[in-house]
C-alpha atoms as a PDB file:
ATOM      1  CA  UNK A   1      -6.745  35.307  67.542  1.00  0.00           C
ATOM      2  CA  UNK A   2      -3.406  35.250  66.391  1.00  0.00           C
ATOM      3  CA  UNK A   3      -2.561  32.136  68.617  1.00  0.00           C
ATOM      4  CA  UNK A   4      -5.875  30.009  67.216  1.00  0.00           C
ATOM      5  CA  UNK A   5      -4.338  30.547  64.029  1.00  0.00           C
ATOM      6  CA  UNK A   6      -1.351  29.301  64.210  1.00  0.00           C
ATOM      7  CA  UNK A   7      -2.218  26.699  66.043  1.00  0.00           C
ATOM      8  CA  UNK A   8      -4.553  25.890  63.096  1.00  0.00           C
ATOM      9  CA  UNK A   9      -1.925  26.508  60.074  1.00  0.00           C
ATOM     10  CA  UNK A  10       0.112  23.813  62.173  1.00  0.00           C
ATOM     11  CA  UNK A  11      -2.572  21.424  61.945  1.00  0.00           C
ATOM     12  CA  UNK A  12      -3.404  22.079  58.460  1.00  0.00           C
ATOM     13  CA  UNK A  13       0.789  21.785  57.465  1.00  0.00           C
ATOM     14  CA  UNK A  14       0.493  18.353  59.544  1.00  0.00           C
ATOM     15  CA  UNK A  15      -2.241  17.138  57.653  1.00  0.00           C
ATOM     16  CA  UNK A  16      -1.104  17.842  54.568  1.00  0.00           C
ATOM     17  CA  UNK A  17       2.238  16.838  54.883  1.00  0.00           C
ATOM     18  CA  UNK A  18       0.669  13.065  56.449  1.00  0.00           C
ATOM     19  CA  UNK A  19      -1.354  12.863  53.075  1.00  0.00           C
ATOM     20  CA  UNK A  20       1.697  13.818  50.707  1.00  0.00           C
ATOM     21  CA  UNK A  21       4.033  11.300  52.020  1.00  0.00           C
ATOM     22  CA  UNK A  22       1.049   8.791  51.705  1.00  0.00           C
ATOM     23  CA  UNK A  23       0.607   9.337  48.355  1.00  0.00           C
ATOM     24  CA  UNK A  24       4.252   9.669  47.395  1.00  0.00           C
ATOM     25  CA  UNK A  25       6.329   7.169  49.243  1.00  0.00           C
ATOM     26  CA  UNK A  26       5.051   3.189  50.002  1.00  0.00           C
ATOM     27  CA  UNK A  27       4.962   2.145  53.825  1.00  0.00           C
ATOM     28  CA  UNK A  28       8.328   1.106  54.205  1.00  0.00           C
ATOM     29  CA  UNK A  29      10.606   2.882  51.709  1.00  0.00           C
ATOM     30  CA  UNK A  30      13.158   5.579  52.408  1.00  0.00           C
ATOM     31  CA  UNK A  31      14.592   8.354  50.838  1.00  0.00           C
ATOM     32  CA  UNK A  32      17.211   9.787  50.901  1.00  0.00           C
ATOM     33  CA  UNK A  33      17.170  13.664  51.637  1.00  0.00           C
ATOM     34  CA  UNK A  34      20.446  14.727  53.062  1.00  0.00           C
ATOM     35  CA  UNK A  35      23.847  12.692  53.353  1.00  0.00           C
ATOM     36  CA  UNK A  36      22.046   9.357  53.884  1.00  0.00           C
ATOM     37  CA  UNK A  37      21.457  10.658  57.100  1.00  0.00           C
ATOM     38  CA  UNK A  38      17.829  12.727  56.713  1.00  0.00           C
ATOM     39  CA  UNK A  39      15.459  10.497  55.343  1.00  0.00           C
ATOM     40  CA  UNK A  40      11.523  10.810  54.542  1.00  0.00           C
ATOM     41  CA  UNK A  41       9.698   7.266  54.920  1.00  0.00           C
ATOM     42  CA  UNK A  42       6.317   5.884  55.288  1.00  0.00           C
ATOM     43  CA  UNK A  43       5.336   4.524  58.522  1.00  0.00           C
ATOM     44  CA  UNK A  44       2.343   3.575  60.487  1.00  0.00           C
ATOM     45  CA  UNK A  45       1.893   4.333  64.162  1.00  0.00           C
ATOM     46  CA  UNK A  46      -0.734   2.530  65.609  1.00  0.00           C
ATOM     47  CA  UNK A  47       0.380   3.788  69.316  1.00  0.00           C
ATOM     48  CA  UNK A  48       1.382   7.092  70.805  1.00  0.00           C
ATOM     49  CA  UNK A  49       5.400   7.652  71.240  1.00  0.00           C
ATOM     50  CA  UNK A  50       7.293   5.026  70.158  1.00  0.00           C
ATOM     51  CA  UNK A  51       4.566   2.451  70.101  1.00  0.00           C
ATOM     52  CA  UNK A  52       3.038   2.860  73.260  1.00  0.00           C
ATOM     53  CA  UNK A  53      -0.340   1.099  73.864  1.00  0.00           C
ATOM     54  CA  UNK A  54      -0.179   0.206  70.022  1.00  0.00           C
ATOM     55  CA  UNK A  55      -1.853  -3.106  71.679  1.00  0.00           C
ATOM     56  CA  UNK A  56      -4.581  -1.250  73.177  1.00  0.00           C
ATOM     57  CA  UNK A  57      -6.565   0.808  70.859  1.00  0.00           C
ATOM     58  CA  UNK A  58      -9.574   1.573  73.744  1.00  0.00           C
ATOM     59  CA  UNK A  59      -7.037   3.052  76.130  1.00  0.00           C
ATOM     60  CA  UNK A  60      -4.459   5.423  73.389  1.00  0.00           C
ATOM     61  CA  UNK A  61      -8.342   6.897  72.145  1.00  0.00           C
ATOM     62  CA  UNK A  62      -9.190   7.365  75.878  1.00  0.00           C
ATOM     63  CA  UNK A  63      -6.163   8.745  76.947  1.00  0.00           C
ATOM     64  CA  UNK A  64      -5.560  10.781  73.636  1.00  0.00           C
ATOM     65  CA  UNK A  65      -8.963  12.414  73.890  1.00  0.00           C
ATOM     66  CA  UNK A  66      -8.378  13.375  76.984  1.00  0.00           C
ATOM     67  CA  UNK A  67      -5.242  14.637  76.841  1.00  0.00           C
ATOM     68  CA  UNK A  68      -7.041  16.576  74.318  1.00  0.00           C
ATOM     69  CA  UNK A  69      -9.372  18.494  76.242  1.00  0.00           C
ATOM     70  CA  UNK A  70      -7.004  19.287  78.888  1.00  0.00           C
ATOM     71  CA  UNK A  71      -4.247  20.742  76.664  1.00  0.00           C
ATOM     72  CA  UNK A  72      -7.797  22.139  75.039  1.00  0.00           C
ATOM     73  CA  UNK A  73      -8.662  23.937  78.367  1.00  0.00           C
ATOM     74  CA  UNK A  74      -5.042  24.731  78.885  1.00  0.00           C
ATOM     75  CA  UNK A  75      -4.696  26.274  75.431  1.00  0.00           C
ATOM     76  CA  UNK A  76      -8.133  28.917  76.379  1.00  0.00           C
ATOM     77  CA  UNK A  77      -6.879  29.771  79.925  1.00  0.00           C
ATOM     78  CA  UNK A  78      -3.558  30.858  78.325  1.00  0.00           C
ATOM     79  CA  UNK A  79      -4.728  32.641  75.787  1.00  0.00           C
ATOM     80  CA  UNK A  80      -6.607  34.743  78.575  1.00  0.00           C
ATOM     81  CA  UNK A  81      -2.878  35.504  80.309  1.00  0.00           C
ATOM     82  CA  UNK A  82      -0.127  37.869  79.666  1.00  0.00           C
ATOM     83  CA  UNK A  83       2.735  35.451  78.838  1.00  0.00           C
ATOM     84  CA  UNK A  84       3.620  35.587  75.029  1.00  0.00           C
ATOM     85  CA  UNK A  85       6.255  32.626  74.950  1.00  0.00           C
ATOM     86  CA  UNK A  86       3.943  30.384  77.188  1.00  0.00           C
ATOM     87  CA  UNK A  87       0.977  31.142  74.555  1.00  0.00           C
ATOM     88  CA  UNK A  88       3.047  30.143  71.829  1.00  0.00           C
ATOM     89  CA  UNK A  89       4.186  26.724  73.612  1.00  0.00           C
ATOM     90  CA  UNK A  90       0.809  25.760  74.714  1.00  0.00           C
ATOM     91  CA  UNK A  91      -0.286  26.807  70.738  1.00  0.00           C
ATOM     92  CA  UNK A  92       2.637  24.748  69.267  1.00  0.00           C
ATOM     93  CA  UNK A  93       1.320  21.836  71.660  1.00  0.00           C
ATOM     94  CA  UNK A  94      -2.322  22.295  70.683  1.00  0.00           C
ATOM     95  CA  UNK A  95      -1.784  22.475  67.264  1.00  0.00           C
ATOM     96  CA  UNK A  96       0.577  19.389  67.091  1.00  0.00           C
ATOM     97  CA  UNK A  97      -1.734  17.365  69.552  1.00  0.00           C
ATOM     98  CA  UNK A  98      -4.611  18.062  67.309  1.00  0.00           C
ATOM     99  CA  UNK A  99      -3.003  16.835  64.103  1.00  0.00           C
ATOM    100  CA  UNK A 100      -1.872  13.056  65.793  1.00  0.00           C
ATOM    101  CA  UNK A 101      -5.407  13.206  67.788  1.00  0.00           C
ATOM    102  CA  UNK A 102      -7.209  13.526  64.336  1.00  0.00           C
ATOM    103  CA  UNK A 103      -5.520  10.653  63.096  1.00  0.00           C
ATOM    104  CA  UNK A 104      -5.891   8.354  65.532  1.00  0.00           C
ATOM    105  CA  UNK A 105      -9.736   8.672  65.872  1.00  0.00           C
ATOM    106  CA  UNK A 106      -9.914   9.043  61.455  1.00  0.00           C
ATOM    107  CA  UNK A 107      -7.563   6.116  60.706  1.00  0.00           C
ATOM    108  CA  UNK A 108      -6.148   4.697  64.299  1.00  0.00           C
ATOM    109  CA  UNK A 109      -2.632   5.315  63.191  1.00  0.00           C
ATOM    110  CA  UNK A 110      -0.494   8.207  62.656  1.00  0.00           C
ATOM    111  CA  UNK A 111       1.534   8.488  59.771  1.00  0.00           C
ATOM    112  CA  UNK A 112       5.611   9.119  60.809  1.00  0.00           C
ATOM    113  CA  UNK A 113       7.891  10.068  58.079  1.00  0.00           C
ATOM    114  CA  UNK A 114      11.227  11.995  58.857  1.00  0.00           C
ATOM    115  CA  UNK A 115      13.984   9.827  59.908  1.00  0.00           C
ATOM    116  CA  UNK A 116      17.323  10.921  61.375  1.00  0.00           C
ATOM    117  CA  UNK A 117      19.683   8.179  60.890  1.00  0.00           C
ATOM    118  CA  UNK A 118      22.882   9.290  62.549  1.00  0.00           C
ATOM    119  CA  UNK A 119      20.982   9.293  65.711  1.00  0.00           C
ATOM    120  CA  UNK A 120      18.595   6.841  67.402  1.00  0.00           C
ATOM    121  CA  UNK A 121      15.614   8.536  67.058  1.00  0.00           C
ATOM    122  CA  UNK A 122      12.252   7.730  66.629  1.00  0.00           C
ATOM    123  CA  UNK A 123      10.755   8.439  63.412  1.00  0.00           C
ATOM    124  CA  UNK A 124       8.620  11.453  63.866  1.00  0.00           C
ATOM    125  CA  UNK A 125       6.388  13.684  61.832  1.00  0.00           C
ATOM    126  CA  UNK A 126       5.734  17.517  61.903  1.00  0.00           C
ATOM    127  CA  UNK A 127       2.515  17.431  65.191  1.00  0.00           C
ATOM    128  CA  UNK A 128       5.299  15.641  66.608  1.00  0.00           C
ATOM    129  CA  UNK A 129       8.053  18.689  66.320  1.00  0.00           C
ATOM    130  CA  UNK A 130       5.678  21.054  67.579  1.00  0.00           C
ATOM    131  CA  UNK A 131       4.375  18.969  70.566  1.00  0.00           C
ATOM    132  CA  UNK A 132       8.216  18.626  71.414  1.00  0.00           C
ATOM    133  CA  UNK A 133       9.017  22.263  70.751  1.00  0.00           C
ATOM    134  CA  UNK A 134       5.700  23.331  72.968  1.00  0.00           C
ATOM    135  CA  UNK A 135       6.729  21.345  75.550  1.00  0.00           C
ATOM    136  CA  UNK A 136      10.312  23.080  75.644  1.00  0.00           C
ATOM    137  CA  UNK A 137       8.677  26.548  75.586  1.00  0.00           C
ATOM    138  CA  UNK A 138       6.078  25.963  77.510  1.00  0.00           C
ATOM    139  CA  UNK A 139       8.655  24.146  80.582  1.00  0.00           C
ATOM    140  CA  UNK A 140      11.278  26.721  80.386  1.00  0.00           C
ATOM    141  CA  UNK A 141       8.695  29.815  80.549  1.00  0.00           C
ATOM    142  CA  UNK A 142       7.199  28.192  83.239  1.00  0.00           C
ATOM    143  CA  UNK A 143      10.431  27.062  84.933  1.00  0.00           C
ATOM    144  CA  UNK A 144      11.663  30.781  84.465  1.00  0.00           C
ATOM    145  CA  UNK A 145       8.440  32.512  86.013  1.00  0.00           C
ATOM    146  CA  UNK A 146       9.195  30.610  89.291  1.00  0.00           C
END
């Protein structure tokens, strides 16, 4: 239970963080948070990462909903294992998947807003740290079993 919850409180701190930086910074503008080199913004991502199939709405809903039900089915089978870190990276993926998922099919774009300038990263948003930090847990536990 523990695991649906978080999973949940990530989606919820997604969400709301999408709809403050909405409300509180224009599509566009940047702000400065640490040593002009953190910055929240206001972007829209029509695609997946970086853009992908931004051209082809049909195909990123396809794909993202089912991508969706497998890291759904994937998130239930773990749950009914033993290994604590690979529940927690398949919960930080399900939670994060769920929040840019919603998005897409609710407004067919994902709102991105931290920027790291001293580096060339993509500008991501919080689903997008926990799909990134699932998929790190979730490799090495796996990589580690074997």
């Amino acid at each position: 239970m523990i695991y649906v919850l978080i999973a949940l409180s990530i989606f919820l701190i997604d969400q709301y963080s999408k709809n403050h930086f909405d409300k509180n910074i224009k599509i566009g503008e940047y702000k400065s948070v640490y040593k002009d080199k953190l910055f929240f913004t206001n972007i829209k991502n029509k695609g997946a990462l970086l853009g992908f199939l931004k051209n082809n709405r049909v195909t990123l809903l396809i794909s993202s909903f089912v991508a969706t039900v497998v890291v759904g089915v994937l998130f239930v089978t773990t749950l009914l294992g033993e290994n604590k870190f690979l529940k927690l990276g398949i919960t930080f993926l399900t939670g994060g998947c769920a929040g840019n998922v919603y998005d897409r099919f609710k407004k067919g774009e994902v709102t991105d807003f931290i920027c790291i300038k001293s580096k060339k990263l993509p500008i991501f948003n919080i689903a997008d740290v926990f799909i990134f930090l699932g998929a790190i847990i979730s490799i090495i536990t796996y990589l580690k079993e074997d």
